[in-house]
C-alpha atoms as a PDB file:
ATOM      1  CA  UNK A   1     -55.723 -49.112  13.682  1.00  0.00           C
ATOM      2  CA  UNK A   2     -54.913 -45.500  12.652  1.00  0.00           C
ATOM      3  CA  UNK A   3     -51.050 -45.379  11.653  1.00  0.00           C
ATOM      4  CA  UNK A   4     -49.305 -42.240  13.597  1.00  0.00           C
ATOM      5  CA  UNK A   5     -46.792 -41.057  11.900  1.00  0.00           C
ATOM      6  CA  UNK A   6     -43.765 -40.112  13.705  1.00  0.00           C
ATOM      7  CA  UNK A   7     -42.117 -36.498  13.280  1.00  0.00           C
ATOM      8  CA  UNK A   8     -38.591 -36.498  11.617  1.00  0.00           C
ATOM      9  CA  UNK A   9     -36.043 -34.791  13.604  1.00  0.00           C
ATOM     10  CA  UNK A  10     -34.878 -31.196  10.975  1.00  0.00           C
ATOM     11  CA  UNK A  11     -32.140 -31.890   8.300  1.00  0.00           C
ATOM     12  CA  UNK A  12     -28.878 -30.496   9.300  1.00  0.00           C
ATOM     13  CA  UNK A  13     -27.504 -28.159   6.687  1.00  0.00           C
ATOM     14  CA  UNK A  14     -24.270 -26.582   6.433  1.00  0.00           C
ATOM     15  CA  UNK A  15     -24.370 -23.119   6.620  1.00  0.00           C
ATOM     16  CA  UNK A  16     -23.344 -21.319   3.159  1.00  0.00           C
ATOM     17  CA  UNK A  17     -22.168 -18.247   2.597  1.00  0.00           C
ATOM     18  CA  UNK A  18     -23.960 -15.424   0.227  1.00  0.00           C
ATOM     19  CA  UNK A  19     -21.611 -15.571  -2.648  1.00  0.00           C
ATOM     20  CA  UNK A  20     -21.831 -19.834  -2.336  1.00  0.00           C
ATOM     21  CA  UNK A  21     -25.664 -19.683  -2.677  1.00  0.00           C
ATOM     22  CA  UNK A  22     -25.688 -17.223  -5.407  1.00  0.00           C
ATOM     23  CA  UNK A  23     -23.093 -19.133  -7.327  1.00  0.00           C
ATOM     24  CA  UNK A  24     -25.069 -22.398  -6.664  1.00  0.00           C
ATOM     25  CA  UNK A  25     -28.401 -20.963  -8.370  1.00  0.00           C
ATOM     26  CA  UNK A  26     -26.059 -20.167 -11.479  1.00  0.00           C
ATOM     27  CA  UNK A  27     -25.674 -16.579 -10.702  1.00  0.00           C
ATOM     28  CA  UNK A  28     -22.543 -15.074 -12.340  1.00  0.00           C
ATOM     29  CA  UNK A  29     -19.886 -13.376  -9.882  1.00  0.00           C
ATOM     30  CA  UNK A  30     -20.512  -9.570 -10.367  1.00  0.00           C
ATOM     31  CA  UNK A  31     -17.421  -7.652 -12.442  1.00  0.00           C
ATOM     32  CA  UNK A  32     -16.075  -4.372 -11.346  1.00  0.00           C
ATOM     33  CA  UNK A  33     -13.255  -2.966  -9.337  1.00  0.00           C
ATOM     34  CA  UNK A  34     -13.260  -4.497  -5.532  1.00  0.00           C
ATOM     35  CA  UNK A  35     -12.367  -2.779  -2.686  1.00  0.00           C
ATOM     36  CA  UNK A  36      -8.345  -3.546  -1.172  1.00  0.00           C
ATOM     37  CA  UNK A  37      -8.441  -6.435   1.118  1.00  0.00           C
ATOM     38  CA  UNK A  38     -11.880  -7.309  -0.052  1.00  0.00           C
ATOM     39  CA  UNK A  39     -14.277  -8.912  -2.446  1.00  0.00           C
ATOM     40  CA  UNK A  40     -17.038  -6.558  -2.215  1.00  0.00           C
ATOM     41  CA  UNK A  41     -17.659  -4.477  -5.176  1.00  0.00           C
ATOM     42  CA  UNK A  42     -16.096  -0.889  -4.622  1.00  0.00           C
ATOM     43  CA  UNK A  43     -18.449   2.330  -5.206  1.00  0.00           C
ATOM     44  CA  UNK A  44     -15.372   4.516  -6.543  1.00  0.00           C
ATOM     45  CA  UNK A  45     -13.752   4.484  -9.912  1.00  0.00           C
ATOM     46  CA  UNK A  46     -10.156   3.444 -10.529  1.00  0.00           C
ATOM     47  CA  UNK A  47     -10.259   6.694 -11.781  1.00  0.00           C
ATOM     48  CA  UNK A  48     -11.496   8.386  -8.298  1.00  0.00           C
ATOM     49  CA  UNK A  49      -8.818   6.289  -6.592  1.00  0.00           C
ATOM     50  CA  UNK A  50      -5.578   7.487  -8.019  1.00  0.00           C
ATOM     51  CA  UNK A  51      -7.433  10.740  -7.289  1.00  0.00           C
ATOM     52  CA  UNK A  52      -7.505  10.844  -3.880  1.00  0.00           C
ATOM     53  CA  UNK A  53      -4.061   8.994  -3.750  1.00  0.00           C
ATOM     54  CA  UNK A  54      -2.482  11.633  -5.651  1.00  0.00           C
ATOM     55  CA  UNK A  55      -3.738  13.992  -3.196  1.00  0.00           C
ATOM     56  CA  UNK A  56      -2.955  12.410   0.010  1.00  0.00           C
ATOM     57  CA  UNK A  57       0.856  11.383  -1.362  1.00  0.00           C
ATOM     58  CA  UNK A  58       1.384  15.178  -2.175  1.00  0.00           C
ATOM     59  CA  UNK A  59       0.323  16.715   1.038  1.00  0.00           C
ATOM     60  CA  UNK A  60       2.215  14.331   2.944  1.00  0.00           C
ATOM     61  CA  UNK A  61       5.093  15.132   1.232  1.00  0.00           C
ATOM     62  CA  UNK A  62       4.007  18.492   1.460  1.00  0.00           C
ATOM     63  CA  UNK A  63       3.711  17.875   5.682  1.00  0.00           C
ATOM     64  CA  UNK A  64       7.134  16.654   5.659  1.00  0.00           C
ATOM     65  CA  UNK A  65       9.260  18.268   3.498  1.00  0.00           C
ATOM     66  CA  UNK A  66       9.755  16.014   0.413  1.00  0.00           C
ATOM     67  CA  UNK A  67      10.561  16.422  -2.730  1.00  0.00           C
ATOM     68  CA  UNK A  68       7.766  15.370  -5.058  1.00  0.00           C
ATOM     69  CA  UNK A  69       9.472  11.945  -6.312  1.00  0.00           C
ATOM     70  CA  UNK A  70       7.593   8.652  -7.056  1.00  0.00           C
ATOM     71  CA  UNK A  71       9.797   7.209  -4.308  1.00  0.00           C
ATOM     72  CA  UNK A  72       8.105   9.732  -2.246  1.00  0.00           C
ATOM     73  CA  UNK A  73       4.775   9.760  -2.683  1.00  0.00           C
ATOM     74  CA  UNK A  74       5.093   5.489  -2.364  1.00  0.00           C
ATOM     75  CA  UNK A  75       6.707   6.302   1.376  1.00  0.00           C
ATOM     76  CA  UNK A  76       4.038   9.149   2.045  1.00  0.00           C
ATOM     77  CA  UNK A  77       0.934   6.522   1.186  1.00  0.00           C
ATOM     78  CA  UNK A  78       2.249   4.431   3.819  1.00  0.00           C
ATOM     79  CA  UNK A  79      -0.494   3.504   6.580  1.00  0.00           C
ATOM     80  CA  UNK A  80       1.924   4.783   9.328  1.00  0.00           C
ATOM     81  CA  UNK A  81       2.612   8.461   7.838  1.00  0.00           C
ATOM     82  CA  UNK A  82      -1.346   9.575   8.020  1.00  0.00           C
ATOM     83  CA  UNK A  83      -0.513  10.642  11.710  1.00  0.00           C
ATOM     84  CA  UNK A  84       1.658  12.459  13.737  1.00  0.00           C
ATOM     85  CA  UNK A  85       2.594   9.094  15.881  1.00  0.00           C
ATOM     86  CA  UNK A  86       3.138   7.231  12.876  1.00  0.00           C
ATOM     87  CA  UNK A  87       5.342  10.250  11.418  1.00  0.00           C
ATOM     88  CA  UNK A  88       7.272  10.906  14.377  1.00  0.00           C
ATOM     89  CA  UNK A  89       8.378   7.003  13.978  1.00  0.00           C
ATOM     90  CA  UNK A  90       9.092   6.578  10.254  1.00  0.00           C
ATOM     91  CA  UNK A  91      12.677   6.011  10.350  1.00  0.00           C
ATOM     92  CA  UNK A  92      12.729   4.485  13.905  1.00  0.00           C
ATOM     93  CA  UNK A  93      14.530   0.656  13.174  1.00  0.00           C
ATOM     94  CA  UNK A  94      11.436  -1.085  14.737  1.00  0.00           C
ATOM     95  CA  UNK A  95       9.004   1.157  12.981  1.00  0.00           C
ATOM     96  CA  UNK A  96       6.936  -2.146  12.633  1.00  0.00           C
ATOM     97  CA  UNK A  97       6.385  -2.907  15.823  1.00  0.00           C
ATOM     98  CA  UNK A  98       6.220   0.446  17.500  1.00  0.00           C
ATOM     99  CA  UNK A  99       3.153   1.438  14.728  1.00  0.00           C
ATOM    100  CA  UNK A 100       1.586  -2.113  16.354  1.00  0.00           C
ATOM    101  CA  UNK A 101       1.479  -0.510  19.498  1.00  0.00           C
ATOM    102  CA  UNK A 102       0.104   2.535  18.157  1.00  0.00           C
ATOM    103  CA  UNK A 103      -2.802   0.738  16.153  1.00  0.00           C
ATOM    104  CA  UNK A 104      -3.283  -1.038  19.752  1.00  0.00           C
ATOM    105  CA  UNK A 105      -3.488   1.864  22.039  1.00  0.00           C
ATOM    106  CA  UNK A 106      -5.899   4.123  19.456  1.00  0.00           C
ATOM    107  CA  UNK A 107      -8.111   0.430  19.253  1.00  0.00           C
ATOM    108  CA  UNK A 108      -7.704  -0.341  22.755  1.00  0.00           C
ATOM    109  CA  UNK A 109      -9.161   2.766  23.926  1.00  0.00           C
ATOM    110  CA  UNK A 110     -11.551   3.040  21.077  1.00  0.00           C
ATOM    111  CA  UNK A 111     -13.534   0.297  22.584  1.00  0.00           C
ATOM    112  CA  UNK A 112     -13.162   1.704  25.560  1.00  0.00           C
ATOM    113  CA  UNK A 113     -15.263   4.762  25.069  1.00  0.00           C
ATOM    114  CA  UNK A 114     -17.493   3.486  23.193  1.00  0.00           C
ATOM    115  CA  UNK A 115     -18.230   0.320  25.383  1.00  0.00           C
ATOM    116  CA  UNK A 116     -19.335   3.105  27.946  1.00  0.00           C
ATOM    117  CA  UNK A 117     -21.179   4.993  26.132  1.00  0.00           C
ATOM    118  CA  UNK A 118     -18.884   7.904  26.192  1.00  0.00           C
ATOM    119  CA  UNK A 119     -17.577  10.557  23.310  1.00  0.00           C
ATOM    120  CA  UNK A 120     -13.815   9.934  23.055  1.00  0.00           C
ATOM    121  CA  UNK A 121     -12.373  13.356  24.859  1.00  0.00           C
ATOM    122  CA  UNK A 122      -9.879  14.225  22.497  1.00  0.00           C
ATOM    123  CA  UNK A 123     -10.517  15.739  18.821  1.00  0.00           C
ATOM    124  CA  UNK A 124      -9.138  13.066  17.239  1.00  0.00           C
ATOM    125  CA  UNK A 125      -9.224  10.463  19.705  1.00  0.00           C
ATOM    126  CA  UNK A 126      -8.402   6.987  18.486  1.00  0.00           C
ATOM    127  CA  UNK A 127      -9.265   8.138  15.336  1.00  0.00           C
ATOM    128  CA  UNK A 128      -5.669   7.706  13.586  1.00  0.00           C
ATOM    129  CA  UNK A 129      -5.339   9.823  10.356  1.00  0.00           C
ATOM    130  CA  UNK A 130      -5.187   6.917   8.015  1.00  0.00           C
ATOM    131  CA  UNK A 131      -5.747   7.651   4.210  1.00  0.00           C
ATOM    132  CA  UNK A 132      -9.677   8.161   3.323  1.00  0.00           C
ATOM    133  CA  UNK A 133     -12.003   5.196   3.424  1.00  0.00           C
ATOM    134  CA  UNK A 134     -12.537   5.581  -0.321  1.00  0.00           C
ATOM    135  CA  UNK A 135      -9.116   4.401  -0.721  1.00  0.00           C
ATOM    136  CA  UNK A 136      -9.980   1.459   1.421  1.00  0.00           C
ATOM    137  CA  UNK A 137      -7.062   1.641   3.894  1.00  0.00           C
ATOM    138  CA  UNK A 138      -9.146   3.254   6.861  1.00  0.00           C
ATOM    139  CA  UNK A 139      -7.664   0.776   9.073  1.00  0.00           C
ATOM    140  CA  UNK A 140     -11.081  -0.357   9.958  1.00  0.00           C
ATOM    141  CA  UNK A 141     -10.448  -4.620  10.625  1.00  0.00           C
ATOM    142  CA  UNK A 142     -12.727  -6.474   9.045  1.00  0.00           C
ATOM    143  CA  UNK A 143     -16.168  -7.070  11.551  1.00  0.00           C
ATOM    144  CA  UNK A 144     -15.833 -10.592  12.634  1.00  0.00           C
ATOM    145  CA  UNK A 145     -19.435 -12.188  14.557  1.00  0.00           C
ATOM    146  CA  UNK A 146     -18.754 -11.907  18.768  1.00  0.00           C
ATOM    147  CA  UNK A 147     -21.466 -13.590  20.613  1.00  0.00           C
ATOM    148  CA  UNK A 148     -20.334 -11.855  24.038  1.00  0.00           C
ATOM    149  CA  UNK A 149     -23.093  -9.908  25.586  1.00  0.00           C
ATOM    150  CA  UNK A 150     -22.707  -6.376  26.234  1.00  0.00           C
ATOM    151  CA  UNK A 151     -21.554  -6.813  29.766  1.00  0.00           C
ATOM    152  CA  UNK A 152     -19.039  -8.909  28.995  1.00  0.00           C
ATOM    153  CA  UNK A 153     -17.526  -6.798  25.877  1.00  0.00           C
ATOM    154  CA  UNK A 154     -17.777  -4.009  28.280  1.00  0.00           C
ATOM    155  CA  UNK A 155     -15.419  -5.928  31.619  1.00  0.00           C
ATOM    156  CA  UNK A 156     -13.187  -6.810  27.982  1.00  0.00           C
ATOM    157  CA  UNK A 157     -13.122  -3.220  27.092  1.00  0.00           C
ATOM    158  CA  UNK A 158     -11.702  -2.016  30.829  1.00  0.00           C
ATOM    159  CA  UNK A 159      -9.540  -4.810  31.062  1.00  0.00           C
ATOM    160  CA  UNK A 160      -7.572  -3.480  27.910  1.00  0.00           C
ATOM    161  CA  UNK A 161      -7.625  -0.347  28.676  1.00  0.00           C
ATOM    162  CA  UNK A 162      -6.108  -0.707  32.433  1.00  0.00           C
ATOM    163  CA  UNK A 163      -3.660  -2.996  30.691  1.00  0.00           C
ATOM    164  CA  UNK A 164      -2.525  -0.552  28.914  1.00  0.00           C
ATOM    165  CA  UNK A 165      -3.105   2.457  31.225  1.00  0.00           C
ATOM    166  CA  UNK A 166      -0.231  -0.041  33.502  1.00  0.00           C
ATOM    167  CA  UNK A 167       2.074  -0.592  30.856  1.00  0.00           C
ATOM    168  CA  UNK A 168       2.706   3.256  30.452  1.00  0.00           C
ATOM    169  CA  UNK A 169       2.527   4.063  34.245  1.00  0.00           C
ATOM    170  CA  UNK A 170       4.823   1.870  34.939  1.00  0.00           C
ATOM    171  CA  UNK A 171       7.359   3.153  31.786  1.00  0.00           C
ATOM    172  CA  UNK A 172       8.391   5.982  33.868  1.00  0.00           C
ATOM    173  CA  UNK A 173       7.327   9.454  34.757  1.00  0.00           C
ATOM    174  CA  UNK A 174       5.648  11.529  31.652  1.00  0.00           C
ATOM    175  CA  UNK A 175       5.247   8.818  29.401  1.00  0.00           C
ATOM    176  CA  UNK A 176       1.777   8.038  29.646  1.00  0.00           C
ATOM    177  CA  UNK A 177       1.061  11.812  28.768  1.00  0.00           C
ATOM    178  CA  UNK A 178       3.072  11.885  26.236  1.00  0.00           C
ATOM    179  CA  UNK A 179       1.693   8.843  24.407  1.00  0.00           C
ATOM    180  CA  UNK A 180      -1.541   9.817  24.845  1.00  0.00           C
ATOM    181  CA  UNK A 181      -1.201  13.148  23.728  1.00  0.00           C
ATOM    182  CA  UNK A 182       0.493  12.077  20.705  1.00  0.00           C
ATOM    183  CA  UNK A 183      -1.442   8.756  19.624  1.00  0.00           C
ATOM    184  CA  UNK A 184      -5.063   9.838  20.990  1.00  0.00           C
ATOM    185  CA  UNK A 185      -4.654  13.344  20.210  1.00  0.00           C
ATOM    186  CA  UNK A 186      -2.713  13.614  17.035  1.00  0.00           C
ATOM    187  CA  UNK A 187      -0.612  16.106  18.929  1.00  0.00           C
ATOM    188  CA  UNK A 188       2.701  17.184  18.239  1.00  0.00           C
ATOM    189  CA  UNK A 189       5.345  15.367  19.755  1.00  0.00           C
ATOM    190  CA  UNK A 190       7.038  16.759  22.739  1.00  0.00           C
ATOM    191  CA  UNK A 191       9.719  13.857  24.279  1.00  0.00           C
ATOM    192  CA  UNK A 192      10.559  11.575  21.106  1.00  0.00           C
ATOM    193  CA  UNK A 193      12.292   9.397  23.835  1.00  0.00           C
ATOM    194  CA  UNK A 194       8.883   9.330  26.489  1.00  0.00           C
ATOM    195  CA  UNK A 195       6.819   8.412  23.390  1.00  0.00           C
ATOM    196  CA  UNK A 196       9.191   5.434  22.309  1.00  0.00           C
ATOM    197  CA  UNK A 197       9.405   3.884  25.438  1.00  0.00           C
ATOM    198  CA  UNK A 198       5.922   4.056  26.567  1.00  0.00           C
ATOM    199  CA  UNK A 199       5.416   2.153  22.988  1.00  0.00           C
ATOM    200  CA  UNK A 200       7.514  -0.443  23.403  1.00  0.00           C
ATOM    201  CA  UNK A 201       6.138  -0.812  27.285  1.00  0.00           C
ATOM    202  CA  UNK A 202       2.714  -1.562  25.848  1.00  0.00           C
ATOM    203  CA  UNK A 203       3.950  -4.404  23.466  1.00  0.00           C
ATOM    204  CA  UNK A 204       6.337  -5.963  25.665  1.00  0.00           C
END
């Protein structure tokens, strides 16, 4: 009789990541300066860095009337002062948690747009003026692997947004335009008090 041999069920193996399989073929870590926050290798000098900090620390403090201190400039490089939202709230007690909602309404509406298919309809729309991506503080979270289909990332998208669209509707009257104006817009702020309270409305 002719022996049949039997096919073996596929090994299992555990997924490895790109910097565990070049280390495990004796590969040396690459040297150079990383990008903030990451451990990819950054295309921009140390030099080209304090550059571009320099700059952005003097025209805030430029924007807001500073005197050019090192205490300054440290305040002006602060994620929160590259927009007018952020600016308006810099000495607000709960400066942390209204710049949450700020980062969550520019996000949330963000997706939004682009989960239709549509060009955001303001200038600067959700685009909040953090310092250059070559200082690697763009705000930009780090891309994480989302199985939904497109559908269902879209439904995700509207459900935000009307969250949030209910939030400041139900704040009071003018404070959704206000907010919007301010945080989607970058425009200057007209009701301090509108723009704080439809803030703390969307974080409650």
């Amino acid at each position: 009789m002719i022996a049949i041999e039997q096919e073996r069920p596929p090994m299992k193996t555990k997924a490895r990541t790109k910097g565990e399989r070049r280390r495990s073929r004796g590969r040396p870590r690459k040297e150079g300066p990383r990008v903030p926050g990451s451990d990819r290798l950054s295309r921009v000098s140390p030099e080209r860095r304090e550059e571009a900090q320099l700059a952005a620390a003097l025209a805030r403090c430029n924007l807001m009337g500073w005197p050019d201190t090192q205490e300054n400039r440290k305040r002006a490089l602060a994620d929160h002062m590259g927009c007018t939202a952020g600016r308006a709230i810099d000495g607000h007690p709960d400066r942390a948690g209204l710049w949450a909602a700020v980062k969550l309404i520019a996000a949330t509406y963000a997706r939004y747009w682009q989960s239709i298919g549509a060009p955001p309809p303001y200038a600067k729309a959700a685009m909040l003026t953090y310092l250059p991506d070559i200082l690697g503080t763009d705000g930009v979270e780090a891309s994480r692997y989302d199985d939904r289909t497109e559908e269902e990332r879209a439904k995700a998208a509207a459900a935000a947004m009307m969250r949030v669209e209910q939030a400041l509707g139900m704040a009071g009257s003018g404070v959704a335009s206000e907010v919007k104006a301010v945080v989607l817009a970058d425009a200057p702020v007209r009701d301090f008090v509108r723009l704080v309270r439809g803030l703390k409305a969307v974080t409650a």
